[in-house]
C-alpha atoms as a PDB file:
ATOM      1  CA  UNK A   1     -23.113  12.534-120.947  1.00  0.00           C
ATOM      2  CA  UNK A   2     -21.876  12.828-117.035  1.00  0.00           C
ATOM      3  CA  UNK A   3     -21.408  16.398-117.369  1.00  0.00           C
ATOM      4  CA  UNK A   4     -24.977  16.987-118.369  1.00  0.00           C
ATOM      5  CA  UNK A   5     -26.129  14.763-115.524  1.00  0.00           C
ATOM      6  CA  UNK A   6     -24.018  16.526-113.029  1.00  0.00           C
ATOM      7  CA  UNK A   7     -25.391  19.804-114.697  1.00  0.00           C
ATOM      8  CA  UNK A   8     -29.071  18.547-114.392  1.00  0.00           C
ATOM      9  CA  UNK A   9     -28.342  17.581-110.169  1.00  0.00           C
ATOM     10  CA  UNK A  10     -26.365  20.891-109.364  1.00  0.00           C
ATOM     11  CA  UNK A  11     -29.573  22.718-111.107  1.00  0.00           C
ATOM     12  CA  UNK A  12     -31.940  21.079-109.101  1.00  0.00           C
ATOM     13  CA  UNK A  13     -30.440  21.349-105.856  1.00  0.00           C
ATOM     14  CA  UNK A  14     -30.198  25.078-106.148  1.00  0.00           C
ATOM     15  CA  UNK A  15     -31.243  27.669-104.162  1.00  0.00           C
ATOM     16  CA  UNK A  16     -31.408  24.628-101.159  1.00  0.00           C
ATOM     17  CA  UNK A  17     -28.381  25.778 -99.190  1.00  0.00           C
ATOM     18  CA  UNK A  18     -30.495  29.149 -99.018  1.00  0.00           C
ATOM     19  CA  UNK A  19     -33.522  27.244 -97.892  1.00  0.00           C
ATOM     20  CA  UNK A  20     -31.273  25.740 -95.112  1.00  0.00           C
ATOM     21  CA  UNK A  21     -29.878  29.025 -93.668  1.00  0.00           C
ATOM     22  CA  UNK A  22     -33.239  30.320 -93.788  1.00  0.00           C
ATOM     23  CA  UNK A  23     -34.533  27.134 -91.371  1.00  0.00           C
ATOM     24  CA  UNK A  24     -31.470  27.182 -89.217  1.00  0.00           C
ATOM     25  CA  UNK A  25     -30.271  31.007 -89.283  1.00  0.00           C
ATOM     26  CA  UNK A  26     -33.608  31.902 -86.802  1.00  0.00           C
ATOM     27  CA  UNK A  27     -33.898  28.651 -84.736  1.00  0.00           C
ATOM     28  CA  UNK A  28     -30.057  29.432 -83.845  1.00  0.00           C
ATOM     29  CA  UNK A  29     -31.441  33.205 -83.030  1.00  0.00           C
ATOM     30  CA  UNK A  30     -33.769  31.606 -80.756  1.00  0.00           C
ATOM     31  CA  UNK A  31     -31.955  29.510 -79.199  1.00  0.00           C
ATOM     32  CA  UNK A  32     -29.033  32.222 -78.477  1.00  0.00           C
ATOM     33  CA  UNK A  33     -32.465  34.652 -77.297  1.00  0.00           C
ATOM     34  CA  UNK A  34     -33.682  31.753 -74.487  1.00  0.00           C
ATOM     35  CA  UNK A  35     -30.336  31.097 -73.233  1.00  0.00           C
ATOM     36  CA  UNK A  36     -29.520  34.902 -72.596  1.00  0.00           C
ATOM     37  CA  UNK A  37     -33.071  35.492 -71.101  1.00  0.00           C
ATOM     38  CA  UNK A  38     -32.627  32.224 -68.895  1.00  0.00           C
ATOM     39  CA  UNK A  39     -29.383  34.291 -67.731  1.00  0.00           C
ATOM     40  CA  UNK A  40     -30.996  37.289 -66.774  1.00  0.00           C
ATOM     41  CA  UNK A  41     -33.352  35.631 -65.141  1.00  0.00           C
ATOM     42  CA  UNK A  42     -31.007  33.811 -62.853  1.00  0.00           C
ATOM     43  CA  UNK A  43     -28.823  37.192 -61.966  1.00  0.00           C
ATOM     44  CA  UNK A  44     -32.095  38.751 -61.335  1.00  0.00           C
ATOM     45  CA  UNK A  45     -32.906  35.761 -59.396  1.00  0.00           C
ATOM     46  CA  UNK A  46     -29.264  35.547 -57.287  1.00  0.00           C
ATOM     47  CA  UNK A  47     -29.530  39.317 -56.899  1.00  0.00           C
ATOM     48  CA  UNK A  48     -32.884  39.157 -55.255  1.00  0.00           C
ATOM     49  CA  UNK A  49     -32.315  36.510 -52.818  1.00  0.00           C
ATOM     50  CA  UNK A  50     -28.687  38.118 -52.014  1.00  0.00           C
ATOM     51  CA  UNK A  51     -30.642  40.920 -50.957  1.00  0.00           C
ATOM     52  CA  UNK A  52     -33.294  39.095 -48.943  1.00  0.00           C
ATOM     53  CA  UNK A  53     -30.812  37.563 -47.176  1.00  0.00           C
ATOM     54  CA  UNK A  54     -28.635  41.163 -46.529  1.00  0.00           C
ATOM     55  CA  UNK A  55     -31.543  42.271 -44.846  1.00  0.00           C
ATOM     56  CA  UNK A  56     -32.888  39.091 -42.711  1.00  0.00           C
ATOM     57  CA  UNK A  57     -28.975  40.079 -41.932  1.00  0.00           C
ATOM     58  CA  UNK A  58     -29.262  43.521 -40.753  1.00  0.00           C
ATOM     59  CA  UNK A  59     -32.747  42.697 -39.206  1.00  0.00           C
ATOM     60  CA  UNK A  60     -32.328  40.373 -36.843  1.00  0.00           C
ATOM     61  CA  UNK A  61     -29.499  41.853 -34.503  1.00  0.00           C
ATOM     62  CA  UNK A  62     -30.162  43.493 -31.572  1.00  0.00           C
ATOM     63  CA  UNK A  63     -32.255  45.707 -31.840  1.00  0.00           C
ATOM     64  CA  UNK A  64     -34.290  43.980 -33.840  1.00  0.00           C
ATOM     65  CA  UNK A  65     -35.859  46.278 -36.279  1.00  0.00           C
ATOM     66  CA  UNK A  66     -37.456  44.698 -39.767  1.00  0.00           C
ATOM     67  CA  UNK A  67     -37.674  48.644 -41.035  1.00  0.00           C
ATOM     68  CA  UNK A  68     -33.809  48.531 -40.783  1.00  0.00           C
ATOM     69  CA  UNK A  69     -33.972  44.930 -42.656  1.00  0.00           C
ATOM     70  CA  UNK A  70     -36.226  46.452 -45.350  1.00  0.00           C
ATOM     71  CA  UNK A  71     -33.734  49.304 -45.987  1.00  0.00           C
ATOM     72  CA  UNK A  72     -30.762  47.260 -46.308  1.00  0.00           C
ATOM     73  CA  UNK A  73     -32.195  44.983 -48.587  1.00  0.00           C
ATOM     74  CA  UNK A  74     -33.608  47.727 -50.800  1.00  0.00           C
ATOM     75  CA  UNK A  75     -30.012  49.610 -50.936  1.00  0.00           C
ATOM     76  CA  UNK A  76     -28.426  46.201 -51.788  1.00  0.00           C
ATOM     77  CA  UNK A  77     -30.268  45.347 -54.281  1.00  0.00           C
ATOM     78  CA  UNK A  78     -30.337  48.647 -56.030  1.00  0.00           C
ATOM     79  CA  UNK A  79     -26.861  48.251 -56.207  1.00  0.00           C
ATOM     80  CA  UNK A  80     -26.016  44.504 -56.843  1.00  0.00           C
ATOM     81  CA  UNK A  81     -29.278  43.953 -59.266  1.00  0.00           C
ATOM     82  CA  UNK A  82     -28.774  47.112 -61.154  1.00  0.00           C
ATOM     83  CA  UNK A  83     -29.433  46.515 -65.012  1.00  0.00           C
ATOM     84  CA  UNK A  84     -30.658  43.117 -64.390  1.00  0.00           C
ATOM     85  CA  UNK A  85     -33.375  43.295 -61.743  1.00  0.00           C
ATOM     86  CA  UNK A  86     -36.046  46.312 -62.282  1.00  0.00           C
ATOM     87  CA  UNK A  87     -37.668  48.202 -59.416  1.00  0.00           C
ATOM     88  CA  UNK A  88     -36.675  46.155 -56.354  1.00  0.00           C
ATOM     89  CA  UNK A  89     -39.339  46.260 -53.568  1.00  0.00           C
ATOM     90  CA  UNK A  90     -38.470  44.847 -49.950  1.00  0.00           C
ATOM     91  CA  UNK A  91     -41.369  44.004 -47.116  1.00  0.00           C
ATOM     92  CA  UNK A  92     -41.520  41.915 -44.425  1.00  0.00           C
ATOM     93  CA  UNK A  93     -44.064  39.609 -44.127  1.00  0.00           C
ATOM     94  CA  UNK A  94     -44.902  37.199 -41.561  1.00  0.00           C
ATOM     95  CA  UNK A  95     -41.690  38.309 -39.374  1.00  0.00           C
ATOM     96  CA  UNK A  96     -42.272  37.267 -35.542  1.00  0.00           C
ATOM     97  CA  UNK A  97     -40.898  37.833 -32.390  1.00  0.00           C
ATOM     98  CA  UNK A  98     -38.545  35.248 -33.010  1.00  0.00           C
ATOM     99  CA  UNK A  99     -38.166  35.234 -36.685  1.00  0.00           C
ATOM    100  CA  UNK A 100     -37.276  37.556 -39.391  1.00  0.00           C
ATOM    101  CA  UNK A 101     -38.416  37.230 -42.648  1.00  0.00           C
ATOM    102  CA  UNK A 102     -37.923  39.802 -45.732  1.00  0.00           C
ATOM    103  CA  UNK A 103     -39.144  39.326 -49.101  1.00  0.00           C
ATOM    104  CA  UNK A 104     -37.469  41.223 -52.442  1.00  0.00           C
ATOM    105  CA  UNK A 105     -39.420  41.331 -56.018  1.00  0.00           C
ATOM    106  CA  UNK A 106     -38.891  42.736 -58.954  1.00  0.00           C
ATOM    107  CA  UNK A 107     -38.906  42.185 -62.741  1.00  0.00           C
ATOM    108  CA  UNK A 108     -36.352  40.829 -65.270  1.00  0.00           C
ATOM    109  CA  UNK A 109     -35.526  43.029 -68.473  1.00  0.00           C
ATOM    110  CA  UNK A 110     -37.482  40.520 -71.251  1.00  0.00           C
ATOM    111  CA  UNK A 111     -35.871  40.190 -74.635  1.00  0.00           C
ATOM    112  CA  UNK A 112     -39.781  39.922 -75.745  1.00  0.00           C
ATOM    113  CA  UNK A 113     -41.291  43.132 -75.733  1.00  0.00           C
ATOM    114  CA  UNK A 114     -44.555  42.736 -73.549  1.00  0.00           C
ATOM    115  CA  UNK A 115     -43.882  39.472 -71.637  1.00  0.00           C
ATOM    116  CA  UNK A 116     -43.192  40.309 -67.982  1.00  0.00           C
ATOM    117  CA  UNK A 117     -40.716  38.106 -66.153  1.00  0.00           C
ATOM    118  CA  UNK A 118     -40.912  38.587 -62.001  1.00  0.00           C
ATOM    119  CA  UNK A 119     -38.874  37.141 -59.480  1.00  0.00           C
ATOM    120  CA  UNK A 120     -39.821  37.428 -56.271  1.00  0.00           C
ATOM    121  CA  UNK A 121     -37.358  35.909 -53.388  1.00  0.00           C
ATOM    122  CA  UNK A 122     -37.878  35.177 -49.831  1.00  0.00           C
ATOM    123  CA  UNK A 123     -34.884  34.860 -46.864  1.00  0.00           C
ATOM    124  CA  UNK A 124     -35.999  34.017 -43.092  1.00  0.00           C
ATOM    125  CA  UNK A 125     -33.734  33.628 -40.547  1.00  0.00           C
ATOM    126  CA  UNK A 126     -34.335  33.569 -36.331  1.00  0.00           C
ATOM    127  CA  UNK A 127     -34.039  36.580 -34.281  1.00  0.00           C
ATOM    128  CA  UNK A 128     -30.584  36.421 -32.168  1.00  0.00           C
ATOM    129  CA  UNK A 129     -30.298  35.579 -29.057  1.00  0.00           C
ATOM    130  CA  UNK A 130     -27.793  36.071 -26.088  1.00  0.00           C
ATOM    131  CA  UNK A 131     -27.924  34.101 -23.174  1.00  0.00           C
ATOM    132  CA  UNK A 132     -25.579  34.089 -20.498  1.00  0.00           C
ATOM    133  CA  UNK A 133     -24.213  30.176 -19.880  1.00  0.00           C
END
């Protein structure tokens, strides 16, 4: 009599570690998908701002010359965004007399075909300045 009754309660909860795997298995996918995407997003991020800053950098010595800003921070972030931030564009914007100010975009490889991820990063910094004491 207990062996038919464990019989009956094994055949009934068949097929339900299947159903389980088949809940989990893709939410665990998903999961794994956001977290990667979340990191390219920040090394796209990091790589855009490094580069903004490179060429506030190289912009604001003397001479100061933003087109010489603009270059470095496209070359640098051609090389320290490559495979993780797509088409990097430098301009300057808003740069003054007495500030420098270079902004880097670009675009994140997405993990979802068709949803475009952009980062776009801004550095500023003052022009320098020697004075004689």
């Amino acid at each position: 009599m207990g062996n038919r009754l464990a019989q009956r309660e094994y055949a009934r909860d068949s097929g339900s570690l299947s159903l389980t795997y088949l809940i989990i298995v893709p939410v665990f996918l998903l999961m794994l998908l956001v977290m990667v995407q979340a990191a390219m997003w920040f090394l796209a991020r990091s790589a855009a701002l490094a580069a903004a800053r490179q060429g506030v950098d190289a912009a604001r010595v003397q001479p100061v010359s933003t087109d010489a800003g603009i270059q470095a921070a496209d070359s640098f972030a051609d090389r320290a965004g490559h495979g993780y931030l797509i088409g990097p564009r430098a301009f300057s914007t808003d740069s003054t007399a007495v500030t420098i100010v270079i902004t880097v975009t670009g675009s994140v490889p997405s993990l979802v075909p068709g949803l475009p991820i952009k980062v776009s990063q801004v550095a500023e910094a003052p022009v320098e300045r020697f004075t004689l004491p």
